[in-house]
Protein backbone atom coordinates (compact mmCIF):
# COMPACT_ATOMS: atom_id res chain seq x y z
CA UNK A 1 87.63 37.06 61.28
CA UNK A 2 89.23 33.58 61.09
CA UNK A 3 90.50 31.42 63.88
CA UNK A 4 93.92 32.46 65.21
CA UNK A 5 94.74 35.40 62.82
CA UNK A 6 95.88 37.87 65.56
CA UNK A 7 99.01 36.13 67.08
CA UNK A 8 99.64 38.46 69.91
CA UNK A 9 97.82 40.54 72.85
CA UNK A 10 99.19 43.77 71.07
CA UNK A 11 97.70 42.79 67.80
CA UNK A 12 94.13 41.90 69.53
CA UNK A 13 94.16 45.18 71.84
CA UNK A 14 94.99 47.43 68.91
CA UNK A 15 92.19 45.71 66.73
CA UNK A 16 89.65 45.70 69.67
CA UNK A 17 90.33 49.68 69.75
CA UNK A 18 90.34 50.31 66.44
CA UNK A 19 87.04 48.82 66.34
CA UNK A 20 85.19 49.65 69.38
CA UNK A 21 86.82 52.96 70.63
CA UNK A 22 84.69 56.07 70.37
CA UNK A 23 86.95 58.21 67.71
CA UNK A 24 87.51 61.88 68.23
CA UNK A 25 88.05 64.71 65.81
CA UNK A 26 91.73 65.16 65.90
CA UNK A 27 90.97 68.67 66.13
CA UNK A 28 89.31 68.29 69.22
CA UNK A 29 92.11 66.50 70.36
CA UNK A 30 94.16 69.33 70.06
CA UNK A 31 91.98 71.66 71.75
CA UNK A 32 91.86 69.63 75.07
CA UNK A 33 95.55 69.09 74.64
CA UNK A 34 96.39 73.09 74.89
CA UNK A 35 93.71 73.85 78.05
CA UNK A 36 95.41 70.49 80.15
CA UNK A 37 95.46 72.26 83.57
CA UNK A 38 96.34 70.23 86.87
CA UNK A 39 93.05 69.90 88.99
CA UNK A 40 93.18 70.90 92.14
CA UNK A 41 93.47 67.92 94.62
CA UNK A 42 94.93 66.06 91.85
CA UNK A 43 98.20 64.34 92.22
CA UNK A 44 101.60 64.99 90.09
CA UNK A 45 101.40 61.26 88.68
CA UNK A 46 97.99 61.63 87.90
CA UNK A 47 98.22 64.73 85.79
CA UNK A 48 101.41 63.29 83.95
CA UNK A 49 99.47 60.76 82.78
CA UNK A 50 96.39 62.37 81.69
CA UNK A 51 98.56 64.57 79.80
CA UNK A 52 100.62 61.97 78.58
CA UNK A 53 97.73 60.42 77.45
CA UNK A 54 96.66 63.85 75.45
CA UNK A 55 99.66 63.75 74.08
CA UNK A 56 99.63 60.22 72.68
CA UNK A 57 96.19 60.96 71.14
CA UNK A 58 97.04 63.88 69.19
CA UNK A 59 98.03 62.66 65.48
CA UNK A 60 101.65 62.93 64.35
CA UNK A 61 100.79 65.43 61.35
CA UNK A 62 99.15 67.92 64.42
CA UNK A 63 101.68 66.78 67.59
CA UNK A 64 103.63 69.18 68.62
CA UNK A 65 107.28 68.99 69.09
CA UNK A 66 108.33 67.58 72.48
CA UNK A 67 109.97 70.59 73.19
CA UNK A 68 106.76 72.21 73.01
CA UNK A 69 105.07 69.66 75.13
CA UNK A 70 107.95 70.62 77.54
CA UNK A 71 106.29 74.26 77.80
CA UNK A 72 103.03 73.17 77.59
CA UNK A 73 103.49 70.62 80.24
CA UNK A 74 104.84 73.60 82.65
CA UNK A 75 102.01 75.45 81.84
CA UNK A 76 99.45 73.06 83.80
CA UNK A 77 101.00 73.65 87.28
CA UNK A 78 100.76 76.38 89.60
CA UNK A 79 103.20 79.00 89.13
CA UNK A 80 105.18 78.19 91.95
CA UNK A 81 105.75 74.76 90.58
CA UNK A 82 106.34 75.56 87.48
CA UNK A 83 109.12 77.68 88.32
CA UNK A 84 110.59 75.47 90.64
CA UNK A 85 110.74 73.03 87.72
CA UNK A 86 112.34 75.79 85.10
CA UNK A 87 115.05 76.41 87.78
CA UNK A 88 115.67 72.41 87.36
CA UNK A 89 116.17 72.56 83.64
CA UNK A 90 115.22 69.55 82.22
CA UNK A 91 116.35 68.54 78.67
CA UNK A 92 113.47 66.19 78.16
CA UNK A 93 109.60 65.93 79.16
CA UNK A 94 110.33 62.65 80.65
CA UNK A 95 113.14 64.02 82.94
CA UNK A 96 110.69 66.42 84.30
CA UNK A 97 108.13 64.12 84.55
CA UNK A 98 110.80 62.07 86.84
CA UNK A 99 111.60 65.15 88.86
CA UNK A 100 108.26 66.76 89.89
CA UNK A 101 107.42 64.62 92.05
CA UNK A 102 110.48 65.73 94.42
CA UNK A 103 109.98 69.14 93.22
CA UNK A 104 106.09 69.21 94.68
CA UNK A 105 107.57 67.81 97.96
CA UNK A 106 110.03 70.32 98.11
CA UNK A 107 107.59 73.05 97.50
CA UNK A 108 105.18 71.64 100.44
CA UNK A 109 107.67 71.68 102.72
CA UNK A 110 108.64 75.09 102.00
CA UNK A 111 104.72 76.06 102.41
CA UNK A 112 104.47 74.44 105.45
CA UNK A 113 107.06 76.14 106.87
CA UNK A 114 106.50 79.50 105.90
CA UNK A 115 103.12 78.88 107.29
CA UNK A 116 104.59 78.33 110.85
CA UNK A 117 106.56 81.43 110.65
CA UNK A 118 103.39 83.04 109.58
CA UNK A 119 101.96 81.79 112.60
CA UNK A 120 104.75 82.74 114.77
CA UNK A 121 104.60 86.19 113.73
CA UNK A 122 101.21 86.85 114.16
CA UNK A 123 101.62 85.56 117.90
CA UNK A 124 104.64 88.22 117.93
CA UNK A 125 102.20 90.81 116.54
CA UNK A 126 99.92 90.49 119.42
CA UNK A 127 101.85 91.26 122.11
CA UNK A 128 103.69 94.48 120.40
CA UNK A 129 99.75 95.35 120.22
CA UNK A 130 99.34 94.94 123.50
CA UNK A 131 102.32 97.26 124.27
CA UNK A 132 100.65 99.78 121.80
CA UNK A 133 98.04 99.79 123.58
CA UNK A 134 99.80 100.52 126.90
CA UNK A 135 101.21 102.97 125.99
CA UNK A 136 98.27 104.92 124.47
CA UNK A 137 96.43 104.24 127.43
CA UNK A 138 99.63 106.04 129.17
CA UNK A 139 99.34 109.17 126.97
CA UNK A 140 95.63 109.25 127.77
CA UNK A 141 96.06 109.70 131.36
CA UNK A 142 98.88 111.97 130.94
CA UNK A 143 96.52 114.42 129.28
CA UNK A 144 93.72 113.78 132.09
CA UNK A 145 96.06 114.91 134.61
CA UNK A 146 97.60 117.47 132.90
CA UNK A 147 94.28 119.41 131.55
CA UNK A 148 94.90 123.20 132.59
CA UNK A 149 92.81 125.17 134.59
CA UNK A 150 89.84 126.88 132.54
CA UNK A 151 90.58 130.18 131.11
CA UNK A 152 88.42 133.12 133.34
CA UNK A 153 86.69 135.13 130.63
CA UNK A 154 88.29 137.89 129.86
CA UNK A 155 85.76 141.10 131.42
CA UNK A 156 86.72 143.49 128.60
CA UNK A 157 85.51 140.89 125.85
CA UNK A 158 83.27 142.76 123.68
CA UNK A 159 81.49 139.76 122.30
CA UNK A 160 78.38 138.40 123.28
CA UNK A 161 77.97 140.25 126.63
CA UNK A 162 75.05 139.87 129.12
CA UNK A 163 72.45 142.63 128.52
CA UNK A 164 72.53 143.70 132.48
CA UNK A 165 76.06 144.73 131.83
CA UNK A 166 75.91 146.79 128.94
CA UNK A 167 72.81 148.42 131.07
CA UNK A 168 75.45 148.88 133.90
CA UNK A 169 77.79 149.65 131.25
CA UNK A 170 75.62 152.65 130.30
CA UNK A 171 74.98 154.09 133.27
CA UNK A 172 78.63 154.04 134.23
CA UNK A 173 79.25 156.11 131.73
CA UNK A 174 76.37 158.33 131.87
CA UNK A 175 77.57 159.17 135.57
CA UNK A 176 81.43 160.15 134.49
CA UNK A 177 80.35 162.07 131.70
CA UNK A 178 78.27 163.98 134.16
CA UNK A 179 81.09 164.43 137.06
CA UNK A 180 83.48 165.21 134.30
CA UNK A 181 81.12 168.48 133.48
């Protein structure tokens, strides 16, 4: 290469790629592009510009329209977020991509609340519990000191009688039969 023939940075940074940057099969390209998720941990500006940077890669004959990337873009948040940015309605990818960021605070602040409450209620929860409890314990008692008396066996109870008093039984008989003749 001679002395001086790239006259700008541009120039030299798109020759210095073109040469040294490890090329990927456009195809490939695509296939990261359509499973882009948002990592967990990660932050809103980082994932726009990883998928930004998907995006750039993909050739222009394979790119998909930017309304596409619009979708497709939506698809790599949680599905809180992504309906939080729907609701917004965004004409372009890069007016979402200036919006989430107030959209993810939004939604935070709504999770921490609703996480408060949550813990608010379970406190309330306990102490309805406790009055549960109460008044089972209550009802317990109530049938402690209101058991009945045992039932006296009933004498004339043919069932499963003693055998001294069907012997007595017997003999009873045997002894009216014989005054009654």
């Amino acid at each position: 290469m001679p002395a001086r023939s790239i006259p700008t940075l541009d120039d030299l940074k798109r020759q210095f790629l073109e040469f040294w940057e490890v090329k990927k099969d456009p195809l490939q390209i695509n296939a990261e592009y359509t499973k882009i998720k948002r990592n967990v941990g990660e932050s809103v500006q980082d994932y726009c510009i990883k998928f930004n940077a998907f995006y750039n890669a993909i050739p222009d004959y394979l790119k998909p329209t930017r309304k596409s990337a619009l979708l497709k873009f939506l698809d790599g948040f949680d599905p809180d977020m992504a309906y939080q940015l729907r609701e917004r309605d965004p004409a372009t990818l890069e007016e979402m991509q200036k919006i989430d960021v107030s959209v993810e605070e939004n939604l935070n602040d709504k999770r921490a609340r609703m996480k408060a409450e949550k813990k608010v209620s379970i406190k309330e929860d306990a102490s309805t519990s406790d009055q549960v409890l109460c008044k089972v314990e209550k009802m317990i008692e109530r049938l402690a000191i209101d058991k009945p008396e045992p039932q006296i066996r009933n004498p004339n109870f043919r069932g499963q009688q003693q055998p001294q008093f069907r012997i007595k039984q017997r003999e009873q008989q045997a002894q009216d039969t014989a005054s009654q003749q």
